[in-house]
PDB file of N, CA and C in Angstrom:
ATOM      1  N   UNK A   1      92.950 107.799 123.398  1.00  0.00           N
ATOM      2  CA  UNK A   1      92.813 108.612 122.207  1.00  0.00           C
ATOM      3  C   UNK A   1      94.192 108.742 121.554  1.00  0.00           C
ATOM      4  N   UNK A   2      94.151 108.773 120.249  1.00  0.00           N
ATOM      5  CA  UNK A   2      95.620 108.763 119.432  1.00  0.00           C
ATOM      6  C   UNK A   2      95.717 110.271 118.547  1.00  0.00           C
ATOM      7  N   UNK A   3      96.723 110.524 118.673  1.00  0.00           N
ATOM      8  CA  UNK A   3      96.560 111.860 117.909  1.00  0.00           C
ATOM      9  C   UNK A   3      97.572 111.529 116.273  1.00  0.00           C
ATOM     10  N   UNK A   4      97.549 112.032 115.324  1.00  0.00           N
ATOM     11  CA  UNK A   4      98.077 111.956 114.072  1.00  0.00           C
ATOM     12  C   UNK A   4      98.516 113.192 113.638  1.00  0.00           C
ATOM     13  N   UNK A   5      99.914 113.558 112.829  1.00  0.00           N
ATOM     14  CA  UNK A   5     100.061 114.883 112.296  1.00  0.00           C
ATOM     15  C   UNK A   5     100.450 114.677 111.110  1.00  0.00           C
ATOM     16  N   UNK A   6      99.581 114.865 110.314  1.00  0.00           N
ATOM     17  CA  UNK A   6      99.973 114.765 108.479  1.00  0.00           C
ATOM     18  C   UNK A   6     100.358 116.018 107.935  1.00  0.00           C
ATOM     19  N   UNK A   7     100.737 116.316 106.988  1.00  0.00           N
ATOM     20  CA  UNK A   7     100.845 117.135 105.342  1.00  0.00           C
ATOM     21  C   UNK A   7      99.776 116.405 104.809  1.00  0.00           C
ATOM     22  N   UNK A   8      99.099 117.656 104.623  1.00  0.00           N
ATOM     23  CA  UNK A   8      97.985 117.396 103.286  1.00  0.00           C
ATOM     24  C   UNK A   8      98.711 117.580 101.868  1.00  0.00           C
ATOM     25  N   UNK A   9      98.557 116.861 101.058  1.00  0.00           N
ATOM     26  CA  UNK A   9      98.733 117.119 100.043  1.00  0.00           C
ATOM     27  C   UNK A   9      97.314 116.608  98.443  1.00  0.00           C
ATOM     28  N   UNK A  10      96.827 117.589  99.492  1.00  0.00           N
ATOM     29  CA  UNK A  10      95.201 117.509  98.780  1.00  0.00           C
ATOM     30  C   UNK A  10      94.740 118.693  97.673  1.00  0.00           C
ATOM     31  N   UNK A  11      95.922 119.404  97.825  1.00  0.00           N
ATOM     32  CA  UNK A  11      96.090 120.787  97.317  1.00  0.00           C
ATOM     33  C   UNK A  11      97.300 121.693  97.956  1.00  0.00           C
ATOM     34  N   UNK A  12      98.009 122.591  96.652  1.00  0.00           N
ATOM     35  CA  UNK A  12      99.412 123.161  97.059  1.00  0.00           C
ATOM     36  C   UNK A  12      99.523 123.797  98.343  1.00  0.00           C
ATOM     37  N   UNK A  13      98.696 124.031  99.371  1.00  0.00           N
ATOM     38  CA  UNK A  13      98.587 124.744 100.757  1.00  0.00           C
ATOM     39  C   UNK A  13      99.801 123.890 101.473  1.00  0.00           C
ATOM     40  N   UNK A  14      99.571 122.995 101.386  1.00  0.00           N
ATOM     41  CA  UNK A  14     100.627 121.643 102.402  1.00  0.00           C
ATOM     42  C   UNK A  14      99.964 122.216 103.318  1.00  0.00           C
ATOM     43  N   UNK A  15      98.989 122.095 104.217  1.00  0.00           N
ATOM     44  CA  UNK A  15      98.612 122.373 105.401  1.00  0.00           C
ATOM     45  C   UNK A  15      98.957 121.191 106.696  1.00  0.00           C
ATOM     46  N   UNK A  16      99.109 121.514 107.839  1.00  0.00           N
ATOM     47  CA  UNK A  16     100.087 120.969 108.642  1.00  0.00           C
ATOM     48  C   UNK A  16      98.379 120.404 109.884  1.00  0.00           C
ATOM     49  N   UNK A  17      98.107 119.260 109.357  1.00  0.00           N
ATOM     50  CA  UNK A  17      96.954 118.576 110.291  1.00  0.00           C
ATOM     51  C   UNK A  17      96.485 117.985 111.075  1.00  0.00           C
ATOM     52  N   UNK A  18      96.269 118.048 111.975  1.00  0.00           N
ATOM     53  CA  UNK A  18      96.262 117.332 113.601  1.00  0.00           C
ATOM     54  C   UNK A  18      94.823 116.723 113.589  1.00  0.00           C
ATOM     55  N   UNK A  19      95.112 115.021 113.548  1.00  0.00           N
ATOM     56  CA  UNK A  19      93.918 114.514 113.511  1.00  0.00           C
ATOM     57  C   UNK A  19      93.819 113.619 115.195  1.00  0.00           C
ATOM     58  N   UNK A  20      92.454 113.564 115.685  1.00  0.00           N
ATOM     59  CA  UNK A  20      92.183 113.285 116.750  1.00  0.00           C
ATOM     60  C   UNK A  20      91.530 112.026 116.990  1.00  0.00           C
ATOM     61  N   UNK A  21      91.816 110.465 116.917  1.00  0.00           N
ATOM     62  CA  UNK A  21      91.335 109.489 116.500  1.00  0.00           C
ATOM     63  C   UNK A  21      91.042 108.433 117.965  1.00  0.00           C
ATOM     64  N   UNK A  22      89.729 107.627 117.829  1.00  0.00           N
ATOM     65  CA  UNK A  22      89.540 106.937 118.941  1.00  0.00           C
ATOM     66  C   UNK A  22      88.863 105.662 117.883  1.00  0.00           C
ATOM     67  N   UNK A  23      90.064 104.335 117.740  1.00  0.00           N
ATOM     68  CA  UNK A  23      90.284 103.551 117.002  1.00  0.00           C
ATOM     69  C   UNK A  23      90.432 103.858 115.630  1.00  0.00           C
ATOM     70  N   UNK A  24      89.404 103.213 114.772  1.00  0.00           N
ATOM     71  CA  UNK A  24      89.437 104.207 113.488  1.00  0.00           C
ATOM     72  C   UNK A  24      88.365 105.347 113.495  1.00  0.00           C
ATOM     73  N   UNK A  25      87.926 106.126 114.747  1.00  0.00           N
ATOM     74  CA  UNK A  25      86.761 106.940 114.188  1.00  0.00           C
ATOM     75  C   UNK A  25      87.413 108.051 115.002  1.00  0.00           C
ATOM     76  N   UNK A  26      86.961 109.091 113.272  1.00  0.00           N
ATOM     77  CA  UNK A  26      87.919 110.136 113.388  1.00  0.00           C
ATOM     78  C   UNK A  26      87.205 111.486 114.934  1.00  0.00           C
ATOM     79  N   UNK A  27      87.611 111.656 115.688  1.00  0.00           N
ATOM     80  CA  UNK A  27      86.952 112.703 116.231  1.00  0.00           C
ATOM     81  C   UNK A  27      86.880 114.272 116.139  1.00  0.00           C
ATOM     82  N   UNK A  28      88.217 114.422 115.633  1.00  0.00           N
ATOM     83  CA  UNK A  28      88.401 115.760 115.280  1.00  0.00           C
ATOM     84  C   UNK A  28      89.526 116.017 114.305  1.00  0.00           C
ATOM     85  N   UNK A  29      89.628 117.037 113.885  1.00  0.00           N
ATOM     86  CA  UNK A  29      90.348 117.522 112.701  1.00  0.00           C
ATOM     87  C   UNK A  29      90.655 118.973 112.444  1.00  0.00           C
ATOM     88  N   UNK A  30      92.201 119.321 112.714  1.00  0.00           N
ATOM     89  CA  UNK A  30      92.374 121.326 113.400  1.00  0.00           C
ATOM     90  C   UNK A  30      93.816 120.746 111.952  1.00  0.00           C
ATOM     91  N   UNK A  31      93.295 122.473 111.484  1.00  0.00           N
ATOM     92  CA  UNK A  31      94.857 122.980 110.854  1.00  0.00           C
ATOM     93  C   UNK A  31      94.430 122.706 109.235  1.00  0.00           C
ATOM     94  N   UNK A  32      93.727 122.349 108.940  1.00  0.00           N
ATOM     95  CA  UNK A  32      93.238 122.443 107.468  1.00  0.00           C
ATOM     96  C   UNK A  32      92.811 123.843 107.203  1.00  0.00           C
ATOM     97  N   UNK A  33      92.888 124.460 106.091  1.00  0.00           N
ATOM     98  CA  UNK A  33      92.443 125.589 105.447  1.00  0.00           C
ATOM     99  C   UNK A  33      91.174 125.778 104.573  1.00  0.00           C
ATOM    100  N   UNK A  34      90.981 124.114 104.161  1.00  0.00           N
ATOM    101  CA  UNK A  34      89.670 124.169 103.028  1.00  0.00           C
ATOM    102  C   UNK A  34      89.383 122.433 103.502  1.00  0.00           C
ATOM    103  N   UNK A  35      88.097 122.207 102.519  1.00  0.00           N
ATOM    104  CA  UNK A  35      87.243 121.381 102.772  1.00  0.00           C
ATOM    105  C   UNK A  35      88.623 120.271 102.101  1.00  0.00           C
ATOM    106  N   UNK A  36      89.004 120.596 101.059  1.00  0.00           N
ATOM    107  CA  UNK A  36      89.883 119.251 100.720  1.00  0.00           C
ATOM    108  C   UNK A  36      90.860 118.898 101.902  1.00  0.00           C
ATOM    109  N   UNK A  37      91.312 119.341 102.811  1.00  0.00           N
ATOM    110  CA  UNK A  37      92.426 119.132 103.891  1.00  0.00           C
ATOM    111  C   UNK A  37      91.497 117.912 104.808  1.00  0.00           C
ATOM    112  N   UNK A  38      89.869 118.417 104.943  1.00  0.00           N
ATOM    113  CA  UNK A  38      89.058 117.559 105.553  1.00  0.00           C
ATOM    114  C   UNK A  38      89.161 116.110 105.113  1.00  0.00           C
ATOM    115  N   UNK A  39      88.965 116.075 103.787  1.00  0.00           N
ATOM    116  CA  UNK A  39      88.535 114.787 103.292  1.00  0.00           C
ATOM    117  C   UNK A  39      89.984 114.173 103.167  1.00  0.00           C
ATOM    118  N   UNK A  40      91.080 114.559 102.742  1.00  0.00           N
ATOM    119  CA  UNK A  40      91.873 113.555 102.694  1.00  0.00           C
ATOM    120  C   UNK A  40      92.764 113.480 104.214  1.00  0.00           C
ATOM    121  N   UNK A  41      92.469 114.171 105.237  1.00  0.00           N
ATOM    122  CA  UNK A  41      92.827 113.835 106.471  1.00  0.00           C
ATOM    123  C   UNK A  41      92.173 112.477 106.821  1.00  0.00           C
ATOM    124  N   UNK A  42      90.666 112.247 106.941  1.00  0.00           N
ATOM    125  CA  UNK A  42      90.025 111.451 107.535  1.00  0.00           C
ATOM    126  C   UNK A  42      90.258 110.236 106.303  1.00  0.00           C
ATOM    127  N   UNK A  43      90.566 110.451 105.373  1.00  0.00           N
ATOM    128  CA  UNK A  43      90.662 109.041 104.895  1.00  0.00           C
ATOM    129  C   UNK A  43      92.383 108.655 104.625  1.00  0.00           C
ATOM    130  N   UNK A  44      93.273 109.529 104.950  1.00  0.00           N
ATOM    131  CA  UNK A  44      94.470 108.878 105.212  1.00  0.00           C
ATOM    132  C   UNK A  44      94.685 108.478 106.366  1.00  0.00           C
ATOM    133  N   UNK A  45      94.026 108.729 107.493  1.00  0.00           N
ATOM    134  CA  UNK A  45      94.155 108.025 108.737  1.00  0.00           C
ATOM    135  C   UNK A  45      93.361 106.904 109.060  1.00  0.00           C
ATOM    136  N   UNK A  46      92.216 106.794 108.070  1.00  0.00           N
ATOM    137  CA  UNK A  46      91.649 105.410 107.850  1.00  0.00           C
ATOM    138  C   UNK A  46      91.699 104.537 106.806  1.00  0.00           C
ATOM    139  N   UNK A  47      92.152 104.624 106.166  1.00  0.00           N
ATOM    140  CA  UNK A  47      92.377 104.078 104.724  1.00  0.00           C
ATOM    141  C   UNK A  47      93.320 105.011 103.190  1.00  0.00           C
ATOM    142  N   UNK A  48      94.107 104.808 103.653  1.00  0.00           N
ATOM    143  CA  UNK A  48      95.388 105.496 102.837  1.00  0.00           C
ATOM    144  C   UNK A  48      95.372 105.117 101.312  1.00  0.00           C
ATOM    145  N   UNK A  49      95.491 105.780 100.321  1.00  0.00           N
ATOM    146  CA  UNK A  49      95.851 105.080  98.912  1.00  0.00           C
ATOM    147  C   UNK A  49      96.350 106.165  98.337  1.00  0.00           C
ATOM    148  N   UNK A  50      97.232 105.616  97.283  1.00  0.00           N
ATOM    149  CA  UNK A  50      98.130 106.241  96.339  1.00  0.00           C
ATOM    150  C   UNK A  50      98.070 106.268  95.285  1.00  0.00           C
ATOM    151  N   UNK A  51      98.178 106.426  94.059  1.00  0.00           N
ATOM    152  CA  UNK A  51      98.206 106.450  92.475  1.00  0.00           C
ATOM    153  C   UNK A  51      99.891 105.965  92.414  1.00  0.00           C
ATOM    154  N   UNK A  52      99.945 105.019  91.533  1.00  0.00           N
ATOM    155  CA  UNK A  52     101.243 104.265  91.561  1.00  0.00           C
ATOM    156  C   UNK A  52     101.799 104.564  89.810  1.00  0.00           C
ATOM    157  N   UNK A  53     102.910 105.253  89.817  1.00  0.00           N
ATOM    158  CA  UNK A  53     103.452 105.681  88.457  1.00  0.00           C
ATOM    159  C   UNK A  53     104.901 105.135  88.413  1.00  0.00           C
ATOM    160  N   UNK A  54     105.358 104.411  87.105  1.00  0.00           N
ATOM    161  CA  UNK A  54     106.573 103.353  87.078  1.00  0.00           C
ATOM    162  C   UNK A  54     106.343 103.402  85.731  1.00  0.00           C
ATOM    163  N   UNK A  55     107.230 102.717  85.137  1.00  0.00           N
ATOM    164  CA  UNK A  55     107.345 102.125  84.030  1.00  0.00           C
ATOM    165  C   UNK A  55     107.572 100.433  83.438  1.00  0.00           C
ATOM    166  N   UNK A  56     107.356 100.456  82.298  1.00  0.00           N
ATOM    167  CA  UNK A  56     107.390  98.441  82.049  1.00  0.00           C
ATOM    168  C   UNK A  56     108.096  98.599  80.589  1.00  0.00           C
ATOM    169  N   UNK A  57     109.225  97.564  80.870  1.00  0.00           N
ATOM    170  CA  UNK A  57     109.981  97.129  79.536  1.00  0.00           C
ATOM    171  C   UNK A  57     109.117  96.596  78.065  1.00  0.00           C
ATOM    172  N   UNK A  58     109.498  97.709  77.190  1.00  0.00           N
ATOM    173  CA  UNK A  58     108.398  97.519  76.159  1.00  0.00           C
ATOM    174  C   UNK A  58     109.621  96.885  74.830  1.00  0.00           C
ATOM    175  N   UNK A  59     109.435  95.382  73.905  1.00  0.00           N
ATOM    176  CA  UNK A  59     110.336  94.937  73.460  1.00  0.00           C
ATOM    177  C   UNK A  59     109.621  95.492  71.750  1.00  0.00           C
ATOM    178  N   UNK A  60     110.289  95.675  70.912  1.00  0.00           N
ATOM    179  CA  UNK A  60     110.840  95.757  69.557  1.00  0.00           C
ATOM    180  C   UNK A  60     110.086  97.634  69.223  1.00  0.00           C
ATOM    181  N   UNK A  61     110.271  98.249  70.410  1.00  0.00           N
ATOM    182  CA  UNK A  61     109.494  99.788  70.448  1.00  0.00           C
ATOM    183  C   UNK A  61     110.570 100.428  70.225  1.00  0.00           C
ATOM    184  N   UNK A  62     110.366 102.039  69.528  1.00  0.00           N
ATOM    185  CA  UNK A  62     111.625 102.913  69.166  1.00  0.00           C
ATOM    186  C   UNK A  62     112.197 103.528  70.853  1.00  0.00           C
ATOM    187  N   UNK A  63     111.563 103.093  71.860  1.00  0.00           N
ATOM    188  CA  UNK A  63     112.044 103.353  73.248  1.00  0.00           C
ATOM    189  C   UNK A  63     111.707 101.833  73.674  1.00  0.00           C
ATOM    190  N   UNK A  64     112.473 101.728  75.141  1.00  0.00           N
ATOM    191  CA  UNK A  64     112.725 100.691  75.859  1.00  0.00           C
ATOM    192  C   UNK A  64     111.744 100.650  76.409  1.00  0.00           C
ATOM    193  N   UNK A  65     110.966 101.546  77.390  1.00  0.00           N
ATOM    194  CA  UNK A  65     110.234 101.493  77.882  1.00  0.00           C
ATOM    195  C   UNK A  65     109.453 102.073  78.176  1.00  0.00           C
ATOM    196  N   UNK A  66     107.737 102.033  78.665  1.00  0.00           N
ATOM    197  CA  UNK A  66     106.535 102.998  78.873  1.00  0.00           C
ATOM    198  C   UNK A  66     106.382 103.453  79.759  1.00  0.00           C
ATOM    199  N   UNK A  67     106.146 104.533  80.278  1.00  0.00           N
ATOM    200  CA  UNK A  67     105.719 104.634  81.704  1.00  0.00           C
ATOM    201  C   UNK A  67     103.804 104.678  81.759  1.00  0.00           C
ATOM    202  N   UNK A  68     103.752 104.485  82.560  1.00  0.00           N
ATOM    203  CA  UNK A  68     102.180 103.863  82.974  1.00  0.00           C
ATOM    204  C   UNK A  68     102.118 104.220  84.623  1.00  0.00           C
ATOM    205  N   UNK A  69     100.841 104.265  84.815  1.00  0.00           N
ATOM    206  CA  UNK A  69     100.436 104.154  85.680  1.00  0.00           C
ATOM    207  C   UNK A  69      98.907 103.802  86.649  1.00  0.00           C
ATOM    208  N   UNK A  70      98.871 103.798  87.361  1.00  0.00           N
ATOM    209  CA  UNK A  70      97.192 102.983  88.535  1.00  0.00           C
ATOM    210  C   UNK A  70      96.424 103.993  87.938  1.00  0.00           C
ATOM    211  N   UNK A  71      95.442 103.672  87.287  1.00  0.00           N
ATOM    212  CA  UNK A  71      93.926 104.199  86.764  1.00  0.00           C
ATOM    213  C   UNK A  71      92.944 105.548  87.752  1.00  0.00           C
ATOM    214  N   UNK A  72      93.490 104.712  88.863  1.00  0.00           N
ATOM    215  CA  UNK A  72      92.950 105.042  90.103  1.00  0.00           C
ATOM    216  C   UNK A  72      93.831 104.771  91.394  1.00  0.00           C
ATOM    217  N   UNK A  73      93.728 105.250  92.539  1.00  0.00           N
ATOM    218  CA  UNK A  73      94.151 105.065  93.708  1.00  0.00           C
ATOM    219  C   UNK A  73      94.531 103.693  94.063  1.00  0.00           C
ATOM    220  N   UNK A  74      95.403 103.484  94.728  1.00  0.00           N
ATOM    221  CA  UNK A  74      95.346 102.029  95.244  1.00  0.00           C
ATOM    222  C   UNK A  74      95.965 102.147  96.667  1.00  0.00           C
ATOM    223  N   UNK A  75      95.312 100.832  97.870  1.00  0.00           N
ATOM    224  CA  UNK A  75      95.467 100.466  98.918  1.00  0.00           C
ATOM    225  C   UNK A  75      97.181 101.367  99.002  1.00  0.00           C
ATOM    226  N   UNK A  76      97.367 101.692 100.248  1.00  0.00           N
ATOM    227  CA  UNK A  76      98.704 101.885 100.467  1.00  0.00           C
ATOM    228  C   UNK A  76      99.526 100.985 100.613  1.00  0.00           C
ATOM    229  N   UNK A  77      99.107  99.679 101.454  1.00  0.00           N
ATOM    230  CA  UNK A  77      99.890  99.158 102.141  1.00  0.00           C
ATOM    231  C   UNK A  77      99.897  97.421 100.590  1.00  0.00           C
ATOM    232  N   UNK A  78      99.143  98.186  99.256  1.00  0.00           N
ATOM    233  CA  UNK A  78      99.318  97.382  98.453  1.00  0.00           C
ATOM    234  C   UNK A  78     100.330  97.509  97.062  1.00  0.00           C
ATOM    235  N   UNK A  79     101.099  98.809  97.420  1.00  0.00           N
ATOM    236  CA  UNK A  79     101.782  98.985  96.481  1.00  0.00           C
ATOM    237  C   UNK A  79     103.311  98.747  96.101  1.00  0.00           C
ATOM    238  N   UNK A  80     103.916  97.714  97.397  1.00  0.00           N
ATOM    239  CA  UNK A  80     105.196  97.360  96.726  1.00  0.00           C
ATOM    240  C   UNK A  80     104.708  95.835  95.914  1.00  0.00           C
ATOM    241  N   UNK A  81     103.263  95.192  96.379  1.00  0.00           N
ATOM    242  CA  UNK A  81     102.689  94.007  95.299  1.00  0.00           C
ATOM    243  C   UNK A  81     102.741  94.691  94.243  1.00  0.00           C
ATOM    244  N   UNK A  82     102.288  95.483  93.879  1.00  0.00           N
ATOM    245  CA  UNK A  82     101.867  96.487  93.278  1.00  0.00           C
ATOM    246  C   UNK A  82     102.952  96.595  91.663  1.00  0.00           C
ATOM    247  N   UNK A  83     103.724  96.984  92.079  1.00  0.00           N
ATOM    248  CA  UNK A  83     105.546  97.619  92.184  1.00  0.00           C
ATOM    249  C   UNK A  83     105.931  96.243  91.508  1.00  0.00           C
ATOM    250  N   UNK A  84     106.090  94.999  91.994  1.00  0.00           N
ATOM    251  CA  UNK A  84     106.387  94.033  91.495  1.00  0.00           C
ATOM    252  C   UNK A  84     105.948  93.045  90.606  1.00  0.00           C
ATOM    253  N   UNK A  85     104.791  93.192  90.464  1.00  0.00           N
ATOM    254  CA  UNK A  85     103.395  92.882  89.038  1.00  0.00           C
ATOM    255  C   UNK A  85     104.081  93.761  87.798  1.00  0.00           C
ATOM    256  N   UNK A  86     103.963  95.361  88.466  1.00  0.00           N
ATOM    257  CA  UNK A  86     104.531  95.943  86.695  1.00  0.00           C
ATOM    258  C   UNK A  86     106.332  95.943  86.656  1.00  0.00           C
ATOM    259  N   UNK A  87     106.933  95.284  87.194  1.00  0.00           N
ATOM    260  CA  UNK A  87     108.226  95.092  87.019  1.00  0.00           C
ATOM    261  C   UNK A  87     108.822  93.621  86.300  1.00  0.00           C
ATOM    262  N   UNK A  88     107.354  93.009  86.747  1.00  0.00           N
ATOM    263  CA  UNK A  88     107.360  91.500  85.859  1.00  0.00           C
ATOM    264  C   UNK A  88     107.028  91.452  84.498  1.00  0.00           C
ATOM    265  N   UNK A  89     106.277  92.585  83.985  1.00  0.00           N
ATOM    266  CA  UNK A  89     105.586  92.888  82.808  1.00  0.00           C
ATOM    267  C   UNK A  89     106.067  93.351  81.670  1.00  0.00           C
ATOM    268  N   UNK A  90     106.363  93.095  80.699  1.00  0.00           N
ATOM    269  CA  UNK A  90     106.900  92.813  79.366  1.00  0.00           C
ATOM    270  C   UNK A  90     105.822  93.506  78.213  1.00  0.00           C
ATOM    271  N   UNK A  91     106.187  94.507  77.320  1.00  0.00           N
ATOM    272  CA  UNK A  91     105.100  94.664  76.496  1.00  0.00           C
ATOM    273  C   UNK A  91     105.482  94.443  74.946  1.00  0.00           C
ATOM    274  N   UNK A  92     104.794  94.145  73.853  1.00  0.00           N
ATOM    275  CA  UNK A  92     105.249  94.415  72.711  1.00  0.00           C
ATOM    276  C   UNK A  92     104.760  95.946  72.092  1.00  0.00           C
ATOM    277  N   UNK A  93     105.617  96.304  71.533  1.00  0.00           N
ATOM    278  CA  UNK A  93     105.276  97.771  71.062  1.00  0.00           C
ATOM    279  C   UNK A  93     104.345  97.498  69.597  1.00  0.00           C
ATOM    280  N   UNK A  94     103.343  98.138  69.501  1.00  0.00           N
ATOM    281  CA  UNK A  94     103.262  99.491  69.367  1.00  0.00           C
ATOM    282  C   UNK A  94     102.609  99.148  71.017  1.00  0.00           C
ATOM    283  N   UNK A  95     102.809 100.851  71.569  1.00  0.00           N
ATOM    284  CA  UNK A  95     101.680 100.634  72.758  1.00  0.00           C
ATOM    285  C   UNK A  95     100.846 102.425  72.923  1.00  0.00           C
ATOM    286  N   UNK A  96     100.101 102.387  73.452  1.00  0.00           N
ATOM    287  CA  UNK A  96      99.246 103.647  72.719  1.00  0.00           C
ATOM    288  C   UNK A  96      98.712 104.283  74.482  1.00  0.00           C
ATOM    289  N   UNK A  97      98.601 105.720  74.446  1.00  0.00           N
ATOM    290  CA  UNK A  97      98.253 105.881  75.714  1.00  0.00           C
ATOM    291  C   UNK A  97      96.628 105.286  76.216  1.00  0.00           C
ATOM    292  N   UNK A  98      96.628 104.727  77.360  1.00  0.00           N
ATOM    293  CA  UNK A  98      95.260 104.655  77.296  1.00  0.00           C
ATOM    294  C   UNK A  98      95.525 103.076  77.702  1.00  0.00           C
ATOM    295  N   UNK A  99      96.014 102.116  77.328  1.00  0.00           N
ATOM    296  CA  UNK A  99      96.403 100.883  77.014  1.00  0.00           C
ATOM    297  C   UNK A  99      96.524 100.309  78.305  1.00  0.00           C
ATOM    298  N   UNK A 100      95.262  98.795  78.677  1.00  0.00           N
ATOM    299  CA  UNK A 100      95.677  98.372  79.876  1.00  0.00           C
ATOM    300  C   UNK A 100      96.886  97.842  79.601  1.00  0.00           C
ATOM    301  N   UNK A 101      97.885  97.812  80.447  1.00  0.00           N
ATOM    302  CA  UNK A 101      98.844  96.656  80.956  1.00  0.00           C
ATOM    303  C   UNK A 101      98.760  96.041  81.620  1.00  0.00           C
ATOM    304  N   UNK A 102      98.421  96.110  82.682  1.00  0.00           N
ATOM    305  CA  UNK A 102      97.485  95.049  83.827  1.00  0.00           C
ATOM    306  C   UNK A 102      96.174  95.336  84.558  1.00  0.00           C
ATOM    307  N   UNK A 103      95.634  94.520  83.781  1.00  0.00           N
ATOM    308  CA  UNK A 103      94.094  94.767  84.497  1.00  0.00           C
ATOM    309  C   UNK A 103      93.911  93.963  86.069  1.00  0.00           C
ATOM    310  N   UNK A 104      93.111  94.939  86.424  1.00  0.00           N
ATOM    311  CA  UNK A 104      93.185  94.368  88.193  1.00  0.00           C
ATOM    312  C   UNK A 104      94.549  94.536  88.797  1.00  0.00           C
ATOM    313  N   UNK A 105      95.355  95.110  88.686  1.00  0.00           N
ATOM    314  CA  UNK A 105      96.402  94.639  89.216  1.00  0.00           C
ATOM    315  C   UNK A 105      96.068  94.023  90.716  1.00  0.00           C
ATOM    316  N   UNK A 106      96.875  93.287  91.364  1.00  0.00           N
ATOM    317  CA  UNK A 106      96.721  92.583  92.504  1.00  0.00           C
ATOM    318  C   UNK A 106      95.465  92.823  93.215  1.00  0.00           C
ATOM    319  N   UNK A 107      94.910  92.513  92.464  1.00  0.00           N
ATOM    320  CA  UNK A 107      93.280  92.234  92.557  1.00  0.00           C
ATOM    321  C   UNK A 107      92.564  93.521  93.487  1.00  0.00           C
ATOM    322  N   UNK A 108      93.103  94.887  93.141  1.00  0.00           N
ATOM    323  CA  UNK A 108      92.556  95.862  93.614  1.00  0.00           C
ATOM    324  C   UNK A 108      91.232  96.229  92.773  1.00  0.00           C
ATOM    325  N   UNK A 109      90.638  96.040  91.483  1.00  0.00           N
ATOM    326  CA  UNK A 109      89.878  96.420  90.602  1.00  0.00           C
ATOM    327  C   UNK A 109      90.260  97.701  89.967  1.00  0.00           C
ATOM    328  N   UNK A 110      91.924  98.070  90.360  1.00  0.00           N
ATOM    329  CA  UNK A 110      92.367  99.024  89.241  1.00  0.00           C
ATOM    330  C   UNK A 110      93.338  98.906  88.299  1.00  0.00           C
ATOM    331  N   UNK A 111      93.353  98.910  87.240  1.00  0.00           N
ATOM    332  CA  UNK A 111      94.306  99.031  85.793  1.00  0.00           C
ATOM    333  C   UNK A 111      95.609  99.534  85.953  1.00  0.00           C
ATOM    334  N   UNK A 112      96.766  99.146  85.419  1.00  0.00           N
ATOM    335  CA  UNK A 112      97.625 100.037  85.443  1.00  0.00           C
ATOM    336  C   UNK A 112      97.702 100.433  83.574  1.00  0.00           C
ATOM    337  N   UNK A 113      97.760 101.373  83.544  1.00  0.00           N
ATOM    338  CA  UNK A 113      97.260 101.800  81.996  1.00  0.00           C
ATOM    339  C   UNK A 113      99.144 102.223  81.459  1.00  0.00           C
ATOM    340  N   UNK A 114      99.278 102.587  80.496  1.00  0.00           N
ATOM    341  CA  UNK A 114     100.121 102.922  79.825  1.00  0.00           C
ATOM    342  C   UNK A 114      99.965 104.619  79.485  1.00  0.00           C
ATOM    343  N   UNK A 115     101.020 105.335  79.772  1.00  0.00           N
ATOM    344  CA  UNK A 115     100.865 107.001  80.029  1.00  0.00           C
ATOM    345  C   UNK A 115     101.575 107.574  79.043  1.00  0.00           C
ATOM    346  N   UNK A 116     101.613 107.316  77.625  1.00  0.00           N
ATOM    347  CA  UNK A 116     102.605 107.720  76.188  1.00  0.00           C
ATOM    348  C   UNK A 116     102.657 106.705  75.352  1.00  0.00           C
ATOM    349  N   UNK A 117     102.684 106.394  74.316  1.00  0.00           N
ATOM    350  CA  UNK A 117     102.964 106.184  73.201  1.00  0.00           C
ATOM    351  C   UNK A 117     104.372 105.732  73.295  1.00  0.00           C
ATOM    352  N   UNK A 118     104.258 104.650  72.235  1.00  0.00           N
ATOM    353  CA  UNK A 118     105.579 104.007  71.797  1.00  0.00           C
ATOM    354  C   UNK A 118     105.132 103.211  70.701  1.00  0.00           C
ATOM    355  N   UNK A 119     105.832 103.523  69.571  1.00  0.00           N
ATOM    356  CA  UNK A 119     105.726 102.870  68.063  1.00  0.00           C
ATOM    357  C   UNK A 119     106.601 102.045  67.935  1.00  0.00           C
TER     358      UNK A 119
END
């Protein structure tokens, strides 16, 4: 049996969580305060993901560059691919919030969108 001790950060509590694991199946779960401490315990010890926020060089815009970010969650262990897709990426301005910049990124089925405006 393997034991795990996370920070939730599922909500401002930071609750301090002791997960109880036999391969990937979770057996137990002590030290959460609410139901959200539950759910993102058992799925960061089985499948981890992050929301990935950066920025991409935007050319003839009244700023250099946009910041953007993952639509949605992505793989953990997929985000320095991740990291290096929107560091390759070049935009022409205008760019508008909302705006894919890379669709699919590394073939997760999530967007990295554009998070502000640039004229």
């Amino acid at each position: 049996m393997e034991k795990r001790e996370i920070t939730c950060i599922g909500c401002p509590m930071g609750c301090q969580i002791a997960v109880e694991l036999e391969g990937e199946e979770v057996l137990s779960i002590t030290g959460n305060t609410c139901a959200i401490g539950d759910r993102y315990a058992r799925k960061e010890v089985t499948h981890p993901e992050r929301t990935v926020t950066s920025t991409v060089v935007v050319t003839g815009g009244k700023k250099e560059r946009v910041p953007v970010k993952t639509a949605g969650d992505i793989p953990k262990d997929k985000i320095f691919e991740c990291m290096k897709a929107i560091d390759a990426v070049r935009v022409d301005a205008p760019v508008r919030i909302g705006d894919i910049i890379i669709p699919d990124v590394v073939g997760t089925g999530i967007n990295v969108v554009a998070t502000n405006n640039i004229d």
